[in-house]
C-alpha atoms as a PDB file:
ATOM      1  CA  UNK A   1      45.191 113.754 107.112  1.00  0.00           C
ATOM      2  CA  UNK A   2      42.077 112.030 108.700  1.00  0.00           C
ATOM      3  CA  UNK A   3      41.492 108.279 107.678  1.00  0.00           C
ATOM      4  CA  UNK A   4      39.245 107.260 104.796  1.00  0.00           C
ATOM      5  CA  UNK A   5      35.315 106.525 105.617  1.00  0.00           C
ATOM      6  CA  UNK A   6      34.939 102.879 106.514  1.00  0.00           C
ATOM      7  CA  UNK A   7      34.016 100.338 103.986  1.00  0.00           C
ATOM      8  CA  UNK A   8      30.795 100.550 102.527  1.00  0.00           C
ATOM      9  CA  UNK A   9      27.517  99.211 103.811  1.00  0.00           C
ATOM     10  CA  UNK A  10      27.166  94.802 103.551  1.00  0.00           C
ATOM     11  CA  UNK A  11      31.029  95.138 103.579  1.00  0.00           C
ATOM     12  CA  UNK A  12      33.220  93.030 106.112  1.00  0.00           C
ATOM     13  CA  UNK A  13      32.821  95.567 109.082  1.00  0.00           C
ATOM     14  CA  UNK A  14      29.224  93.877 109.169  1.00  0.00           C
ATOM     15  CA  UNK A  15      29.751  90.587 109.982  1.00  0.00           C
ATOM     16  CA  UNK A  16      30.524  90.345 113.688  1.00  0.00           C
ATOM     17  CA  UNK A  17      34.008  89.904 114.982  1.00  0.00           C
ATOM     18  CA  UNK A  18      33.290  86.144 116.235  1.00  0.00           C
ATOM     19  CA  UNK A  19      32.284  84.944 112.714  1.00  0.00           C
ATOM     20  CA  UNK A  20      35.360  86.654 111.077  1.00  0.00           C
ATOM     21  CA  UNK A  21      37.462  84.684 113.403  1.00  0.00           C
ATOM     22  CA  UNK A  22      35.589  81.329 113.024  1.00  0.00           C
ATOM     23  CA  UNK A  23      36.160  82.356 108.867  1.00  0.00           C
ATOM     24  CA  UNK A  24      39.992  82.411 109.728  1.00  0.00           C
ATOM     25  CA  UNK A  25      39.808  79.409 111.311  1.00  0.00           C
ATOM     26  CA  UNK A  26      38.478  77.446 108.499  1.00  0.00           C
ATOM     27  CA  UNK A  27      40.981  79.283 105.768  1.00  0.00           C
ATOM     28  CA  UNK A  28      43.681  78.724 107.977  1.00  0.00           C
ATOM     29  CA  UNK A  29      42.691  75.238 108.623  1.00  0.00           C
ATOM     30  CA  UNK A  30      42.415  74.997 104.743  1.00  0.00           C
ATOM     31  CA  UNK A  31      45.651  76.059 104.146  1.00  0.00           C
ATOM     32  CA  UNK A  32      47.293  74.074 106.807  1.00  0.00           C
ATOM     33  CA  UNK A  33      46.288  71.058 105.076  1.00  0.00           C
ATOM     34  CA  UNK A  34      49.227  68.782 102.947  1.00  0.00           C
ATOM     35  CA  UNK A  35      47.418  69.137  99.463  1.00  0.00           C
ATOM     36  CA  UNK A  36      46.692  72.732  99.860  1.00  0.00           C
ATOM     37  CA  UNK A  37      49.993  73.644 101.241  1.00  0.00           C
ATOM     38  CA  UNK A  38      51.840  71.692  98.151  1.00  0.00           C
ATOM     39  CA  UNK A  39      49.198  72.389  95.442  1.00  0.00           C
ATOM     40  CA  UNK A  40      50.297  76.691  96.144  1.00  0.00           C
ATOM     41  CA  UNK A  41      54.069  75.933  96.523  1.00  0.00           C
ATOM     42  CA  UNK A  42      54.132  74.174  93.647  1.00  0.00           C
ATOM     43  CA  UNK A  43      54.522  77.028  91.299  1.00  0.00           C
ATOM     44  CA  UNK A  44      56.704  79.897  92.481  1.00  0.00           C
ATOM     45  CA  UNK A  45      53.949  82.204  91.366  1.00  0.00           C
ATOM     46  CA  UNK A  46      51.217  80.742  93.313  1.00  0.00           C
ATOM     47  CA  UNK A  47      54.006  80.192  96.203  1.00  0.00           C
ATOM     48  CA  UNK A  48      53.921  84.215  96.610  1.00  0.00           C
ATOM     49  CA  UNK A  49      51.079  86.097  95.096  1.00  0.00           C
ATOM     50  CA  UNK A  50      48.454  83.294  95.915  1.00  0.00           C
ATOM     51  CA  UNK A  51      49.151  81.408  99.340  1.00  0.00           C
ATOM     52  CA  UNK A  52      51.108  84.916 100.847  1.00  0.00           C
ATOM     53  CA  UNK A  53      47.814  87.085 100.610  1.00  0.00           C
ATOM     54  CA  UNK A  54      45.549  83.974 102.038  1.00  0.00           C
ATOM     55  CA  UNK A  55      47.807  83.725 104.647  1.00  0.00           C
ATOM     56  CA  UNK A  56      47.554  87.714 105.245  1.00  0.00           C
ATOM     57  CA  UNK A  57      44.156  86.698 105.087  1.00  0.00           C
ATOM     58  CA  UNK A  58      43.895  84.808 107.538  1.00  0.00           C
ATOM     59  CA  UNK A  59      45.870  87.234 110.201  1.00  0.00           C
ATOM     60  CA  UNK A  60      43.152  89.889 109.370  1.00  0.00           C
ATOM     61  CA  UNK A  61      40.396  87.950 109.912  1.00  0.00           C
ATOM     62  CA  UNK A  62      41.454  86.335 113.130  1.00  0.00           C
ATOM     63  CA  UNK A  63      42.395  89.527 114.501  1.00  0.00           C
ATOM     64  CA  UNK A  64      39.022  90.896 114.612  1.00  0.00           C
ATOM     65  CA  UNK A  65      38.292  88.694 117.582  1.00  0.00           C
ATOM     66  CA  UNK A  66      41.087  90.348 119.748  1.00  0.00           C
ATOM     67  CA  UNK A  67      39.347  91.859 122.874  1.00  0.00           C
ATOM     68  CA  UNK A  68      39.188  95.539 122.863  1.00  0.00           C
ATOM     69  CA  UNK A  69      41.504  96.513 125.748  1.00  0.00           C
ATOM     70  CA  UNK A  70      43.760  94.522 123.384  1.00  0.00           C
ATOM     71  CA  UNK A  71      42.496  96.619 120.700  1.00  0.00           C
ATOM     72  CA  UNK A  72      43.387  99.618 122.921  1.00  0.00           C
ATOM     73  CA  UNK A  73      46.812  98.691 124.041  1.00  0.00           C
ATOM     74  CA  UNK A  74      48.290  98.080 120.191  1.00  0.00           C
ATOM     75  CA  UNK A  75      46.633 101.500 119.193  1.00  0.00           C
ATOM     76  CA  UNK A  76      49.194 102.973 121.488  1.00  0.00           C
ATOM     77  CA  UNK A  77      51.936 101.011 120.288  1.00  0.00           C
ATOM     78  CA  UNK A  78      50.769 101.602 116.767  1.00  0.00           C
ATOM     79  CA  UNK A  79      49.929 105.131 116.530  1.00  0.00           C
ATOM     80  CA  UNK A  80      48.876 106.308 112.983  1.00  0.00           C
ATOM     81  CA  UNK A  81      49.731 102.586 111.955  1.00  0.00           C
ATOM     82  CA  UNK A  82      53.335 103.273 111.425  1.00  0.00           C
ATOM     83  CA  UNK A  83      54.764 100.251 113.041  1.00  0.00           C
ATOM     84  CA  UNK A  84      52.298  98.006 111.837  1.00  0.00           C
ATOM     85  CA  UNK A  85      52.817  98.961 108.200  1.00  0.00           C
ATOM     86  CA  UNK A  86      56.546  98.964 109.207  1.00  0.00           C
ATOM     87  CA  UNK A  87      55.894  95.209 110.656  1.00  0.00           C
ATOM     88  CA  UNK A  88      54.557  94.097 107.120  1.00  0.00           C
ATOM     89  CA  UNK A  89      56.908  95.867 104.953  1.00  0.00           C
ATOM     90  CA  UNK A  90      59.188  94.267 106.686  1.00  0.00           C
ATOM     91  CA  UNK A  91      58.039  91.233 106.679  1.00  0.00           C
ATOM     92  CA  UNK A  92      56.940  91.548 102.846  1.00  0.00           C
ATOM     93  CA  UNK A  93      60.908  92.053 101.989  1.00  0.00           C
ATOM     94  CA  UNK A  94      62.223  89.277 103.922  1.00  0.00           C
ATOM     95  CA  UNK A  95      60.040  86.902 101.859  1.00  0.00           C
ATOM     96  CA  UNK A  96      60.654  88.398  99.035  1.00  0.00           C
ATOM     97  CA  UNK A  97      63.543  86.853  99.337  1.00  0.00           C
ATOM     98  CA  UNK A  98      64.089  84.101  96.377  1.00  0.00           C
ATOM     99  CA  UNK A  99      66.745  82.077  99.281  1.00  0.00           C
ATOM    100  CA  UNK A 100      63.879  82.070 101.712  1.00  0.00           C
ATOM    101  CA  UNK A 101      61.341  80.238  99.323  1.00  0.00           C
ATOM    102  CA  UNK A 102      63.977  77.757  98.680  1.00  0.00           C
ATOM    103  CA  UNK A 103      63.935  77.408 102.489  1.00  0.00           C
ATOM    104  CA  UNK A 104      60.465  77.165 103.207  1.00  0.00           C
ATOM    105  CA  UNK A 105      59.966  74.389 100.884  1.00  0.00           C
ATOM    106  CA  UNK A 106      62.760  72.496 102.444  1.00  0.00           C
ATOM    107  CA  UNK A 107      63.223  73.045 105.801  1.00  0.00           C
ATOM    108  CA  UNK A 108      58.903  73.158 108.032  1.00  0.00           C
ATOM    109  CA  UNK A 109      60.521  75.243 110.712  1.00  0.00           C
ATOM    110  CA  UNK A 110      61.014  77.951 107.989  1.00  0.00           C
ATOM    111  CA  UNK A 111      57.898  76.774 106.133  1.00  0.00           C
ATOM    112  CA  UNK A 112      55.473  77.611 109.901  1.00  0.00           C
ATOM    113  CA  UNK A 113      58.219  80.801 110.622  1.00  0.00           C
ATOM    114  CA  UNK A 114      57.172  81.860 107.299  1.00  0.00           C
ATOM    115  CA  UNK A 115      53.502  81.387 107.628  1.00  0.00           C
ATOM    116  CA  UNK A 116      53.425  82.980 111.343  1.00  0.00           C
ATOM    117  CA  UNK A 117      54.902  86.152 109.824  1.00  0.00           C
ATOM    118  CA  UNK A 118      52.090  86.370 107.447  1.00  0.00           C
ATOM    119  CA  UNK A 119      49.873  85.729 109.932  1.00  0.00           C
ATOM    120  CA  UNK A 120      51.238  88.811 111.555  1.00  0.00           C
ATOM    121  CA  UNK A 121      51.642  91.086 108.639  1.00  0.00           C
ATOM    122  CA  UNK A 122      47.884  90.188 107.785  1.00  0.00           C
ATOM    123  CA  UNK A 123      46.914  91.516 111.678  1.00  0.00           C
ATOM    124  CA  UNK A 124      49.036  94.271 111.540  1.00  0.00           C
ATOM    125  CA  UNK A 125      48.131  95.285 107.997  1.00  0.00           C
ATOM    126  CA  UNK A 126      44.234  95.651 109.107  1.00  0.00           C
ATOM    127  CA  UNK A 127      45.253  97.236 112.554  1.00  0.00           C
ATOM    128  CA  UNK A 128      46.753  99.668 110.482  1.00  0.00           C
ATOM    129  CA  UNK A 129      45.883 100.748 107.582  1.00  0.00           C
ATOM    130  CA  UNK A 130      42.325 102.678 108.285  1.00  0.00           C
ATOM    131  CA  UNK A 131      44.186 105.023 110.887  1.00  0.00           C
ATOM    132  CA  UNK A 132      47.263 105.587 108.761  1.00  0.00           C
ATOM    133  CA  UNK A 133      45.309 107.673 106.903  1.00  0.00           C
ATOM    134  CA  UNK A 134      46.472 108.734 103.016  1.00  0.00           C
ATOM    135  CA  UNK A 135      49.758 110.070 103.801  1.00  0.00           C
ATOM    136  CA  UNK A 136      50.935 107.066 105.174  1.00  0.00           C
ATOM    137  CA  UNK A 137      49.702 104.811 103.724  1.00  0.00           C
ATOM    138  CA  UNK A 138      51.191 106.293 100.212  1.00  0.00           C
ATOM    139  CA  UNK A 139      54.149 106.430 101.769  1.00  0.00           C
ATOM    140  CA  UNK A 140      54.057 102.792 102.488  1.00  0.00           C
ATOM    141  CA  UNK A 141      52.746 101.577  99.157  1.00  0.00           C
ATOM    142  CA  UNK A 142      55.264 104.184  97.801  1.00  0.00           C
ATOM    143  CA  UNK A 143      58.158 101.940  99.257  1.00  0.00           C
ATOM    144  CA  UNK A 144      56.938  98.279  99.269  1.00  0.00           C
ATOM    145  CA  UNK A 145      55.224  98.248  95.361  1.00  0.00           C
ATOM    146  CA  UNK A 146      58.520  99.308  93.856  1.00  0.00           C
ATOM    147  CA  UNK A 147      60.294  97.033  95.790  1.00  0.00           C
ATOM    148  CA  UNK A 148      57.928  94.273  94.487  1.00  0.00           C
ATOM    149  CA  UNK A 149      58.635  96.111  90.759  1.00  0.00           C
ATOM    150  CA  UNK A 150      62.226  95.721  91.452  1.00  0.00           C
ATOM    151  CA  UNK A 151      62.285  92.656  92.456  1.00  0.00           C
ATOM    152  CA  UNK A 152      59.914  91.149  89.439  1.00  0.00           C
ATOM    153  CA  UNK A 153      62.269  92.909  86.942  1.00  0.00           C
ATOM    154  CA  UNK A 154      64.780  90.790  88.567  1.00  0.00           C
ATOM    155  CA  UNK A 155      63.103  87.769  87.992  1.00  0.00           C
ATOM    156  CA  UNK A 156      62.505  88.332  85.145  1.00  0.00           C
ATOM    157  CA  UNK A 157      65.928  89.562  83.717  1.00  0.00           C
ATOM    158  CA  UNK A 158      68.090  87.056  85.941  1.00  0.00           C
ATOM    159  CA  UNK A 159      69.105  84.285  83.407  1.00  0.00           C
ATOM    160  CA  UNK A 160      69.981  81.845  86.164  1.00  0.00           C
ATOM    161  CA  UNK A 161      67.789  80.149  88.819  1.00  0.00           C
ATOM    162  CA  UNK A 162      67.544  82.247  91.941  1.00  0.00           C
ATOM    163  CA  UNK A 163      65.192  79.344  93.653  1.00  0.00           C
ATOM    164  CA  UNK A 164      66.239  76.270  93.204  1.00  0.00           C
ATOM    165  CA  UNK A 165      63.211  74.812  93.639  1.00  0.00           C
ATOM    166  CA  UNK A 166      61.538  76.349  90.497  1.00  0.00           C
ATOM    167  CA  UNK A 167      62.143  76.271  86.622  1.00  0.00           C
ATOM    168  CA  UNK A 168      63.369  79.542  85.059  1.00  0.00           C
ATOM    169  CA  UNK A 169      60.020  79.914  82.796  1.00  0.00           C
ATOM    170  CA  UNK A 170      58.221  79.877  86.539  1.00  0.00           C
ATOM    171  CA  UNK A 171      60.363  82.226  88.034  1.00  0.00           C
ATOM    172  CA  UNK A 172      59.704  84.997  85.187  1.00  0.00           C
ATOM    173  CA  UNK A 173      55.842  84.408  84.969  1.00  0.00           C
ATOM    174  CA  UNK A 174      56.719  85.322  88.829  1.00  0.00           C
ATOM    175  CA  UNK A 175      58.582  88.692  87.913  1.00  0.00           C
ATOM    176  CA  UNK A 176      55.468  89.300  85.224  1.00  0.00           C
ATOM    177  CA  UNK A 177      52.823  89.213  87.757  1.00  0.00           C
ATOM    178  CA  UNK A 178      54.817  91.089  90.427  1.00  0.00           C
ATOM    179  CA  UNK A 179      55.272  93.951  88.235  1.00  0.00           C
ATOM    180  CA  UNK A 180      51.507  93.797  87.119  1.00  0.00           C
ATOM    181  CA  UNK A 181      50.035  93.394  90.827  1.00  0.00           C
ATOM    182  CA  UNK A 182      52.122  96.749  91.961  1.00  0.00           C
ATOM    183  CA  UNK A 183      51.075  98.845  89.122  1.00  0.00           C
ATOM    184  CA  UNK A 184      47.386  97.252  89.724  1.00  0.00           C
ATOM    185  CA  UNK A 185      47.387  97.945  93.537  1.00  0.00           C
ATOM    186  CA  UNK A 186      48.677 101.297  93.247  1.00  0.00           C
ATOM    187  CA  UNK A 187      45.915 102.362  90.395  1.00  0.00           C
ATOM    188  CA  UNK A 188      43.186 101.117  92.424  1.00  0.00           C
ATOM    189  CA  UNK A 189      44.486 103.085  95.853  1.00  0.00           C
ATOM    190  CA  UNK A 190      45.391 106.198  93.879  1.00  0.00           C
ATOM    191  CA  UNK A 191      41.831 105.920  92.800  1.00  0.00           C
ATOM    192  CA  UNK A 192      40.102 104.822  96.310  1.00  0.00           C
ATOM    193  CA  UNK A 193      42.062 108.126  97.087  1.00  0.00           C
ATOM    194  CA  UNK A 194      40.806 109.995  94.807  1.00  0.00           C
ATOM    195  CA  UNK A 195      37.620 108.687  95.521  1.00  0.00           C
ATOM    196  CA  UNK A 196      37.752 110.019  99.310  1.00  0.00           C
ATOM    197  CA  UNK A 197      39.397 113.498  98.396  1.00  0.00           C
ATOM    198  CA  UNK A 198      36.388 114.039  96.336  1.00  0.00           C
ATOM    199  CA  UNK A 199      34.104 113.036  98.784  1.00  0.00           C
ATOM    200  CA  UNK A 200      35.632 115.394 101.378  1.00  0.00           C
ATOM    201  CA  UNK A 201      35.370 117.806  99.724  1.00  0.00           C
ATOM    202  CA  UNK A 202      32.072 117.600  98.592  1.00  0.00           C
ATOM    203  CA  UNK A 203      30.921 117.168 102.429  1.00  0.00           C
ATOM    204  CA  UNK A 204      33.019 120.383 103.304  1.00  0.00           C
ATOM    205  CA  UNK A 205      31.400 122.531 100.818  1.00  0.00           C
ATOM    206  CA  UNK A 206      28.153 121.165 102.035  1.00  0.00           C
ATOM    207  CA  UNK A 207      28.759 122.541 105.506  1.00  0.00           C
ATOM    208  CA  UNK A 208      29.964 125.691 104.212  1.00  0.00           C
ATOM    209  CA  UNK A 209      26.581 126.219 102.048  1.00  0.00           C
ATOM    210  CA  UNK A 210      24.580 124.921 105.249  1.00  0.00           C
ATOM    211  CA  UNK A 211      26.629 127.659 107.537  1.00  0.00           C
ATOM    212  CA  UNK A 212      26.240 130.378 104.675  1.00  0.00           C
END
């Protein structure tokens, strides 16, 4: 199946590559800084869902200045962006990981391994996703938001401290928004799908009534 249409007009494929990376630069210099860094890990909710999709962030947006030979080279390596949605699934679980918080807050060579992977799910994640195409990338959403359910529900349901740098009241209002940010993301690509299938086949019939 062919890739949806490209983000609508005044969206981010407008502003040039140089001032998306110069953007990246400030939001990653941003969350480099002490305060930020300790004002987001200081809840285990804002730990994940807030300072993991900045950082994301960040590797999209710096990515965009990546010369196109570059460009070129990864589209072979990535073809139908399988292995970059692979990359950030991947990395996605591993963080997931309630051990691995405890880590990063303890230990900064897993706190700046930690960020660099996000950093690199981010790139990957926009290298990818407009040529998976709908197939693929249901199939990844179809494995990585359950796996965020799954893991939520265990948050939530665990009666012990699985990060031991968080109270247990933090560690369910974790679980609660995990389990609301899957079922959110997957309503609003089910209907961005939706969207596109429509829109398909409204410009199909259109060249059938034009060839007629």
């Amino acid at each position: 199946m062919n890739a949806p249409p490209p983000l609508p007009r005044g969206m981010l494929r407008h502003i040039t590559p140089a001032r998306q990376a110069w953007a990246g630069l400030v939001l990653l210099a941003l969350l480099a800084l002490p305060p930020s860094r300790h004002g987001l890990e200081a809840s285990m909710w804002r730990h994940m869902l807030l300072q993991f999709p900045l950082w994301m962030a960040v590797g999209g947006l710096l990515i965009a200045a990546l010369p196109p030979a570059a460009h070129s080279a990864i589209a072979r390596w990535n073809a139908h962006g399988i292995s970059g949605l692979v990359l950030a699934a991947l990395v996605l679980a591993v963080l997931m990981i309630p051990r691995v918080l405890d880590l990063a807050l303890l230990r900064p060579s897993v706190e700046w391994a930690k960020c660099t992977a996000l950093l690199a799910a981010g790139a990957a994640l926009r290298l990818s996703w407009r040529q998976a195409g709908l197939i693929v990338q249901g199939f990844f959403l179809g494995n990585t938001l359950p796996m965020a359910a799954v893991v939520g529900q265990l948050y939530i349901d665990s009666p012990l401290r699985l990060c031991n740098a968080y109270l247990l009241d933090d560690q369910e209002r974790l679980g609660q928004w995990l389990m609301a940010s899957a079922a959110i993301i997957a309503a609003l690509w089910l209907a961005q799908a939706g969207w596109w299938i429509v829109r398909r086949e409204a410009r199909e019939e259109a060249s059938r009534a034009r060839q007629a």
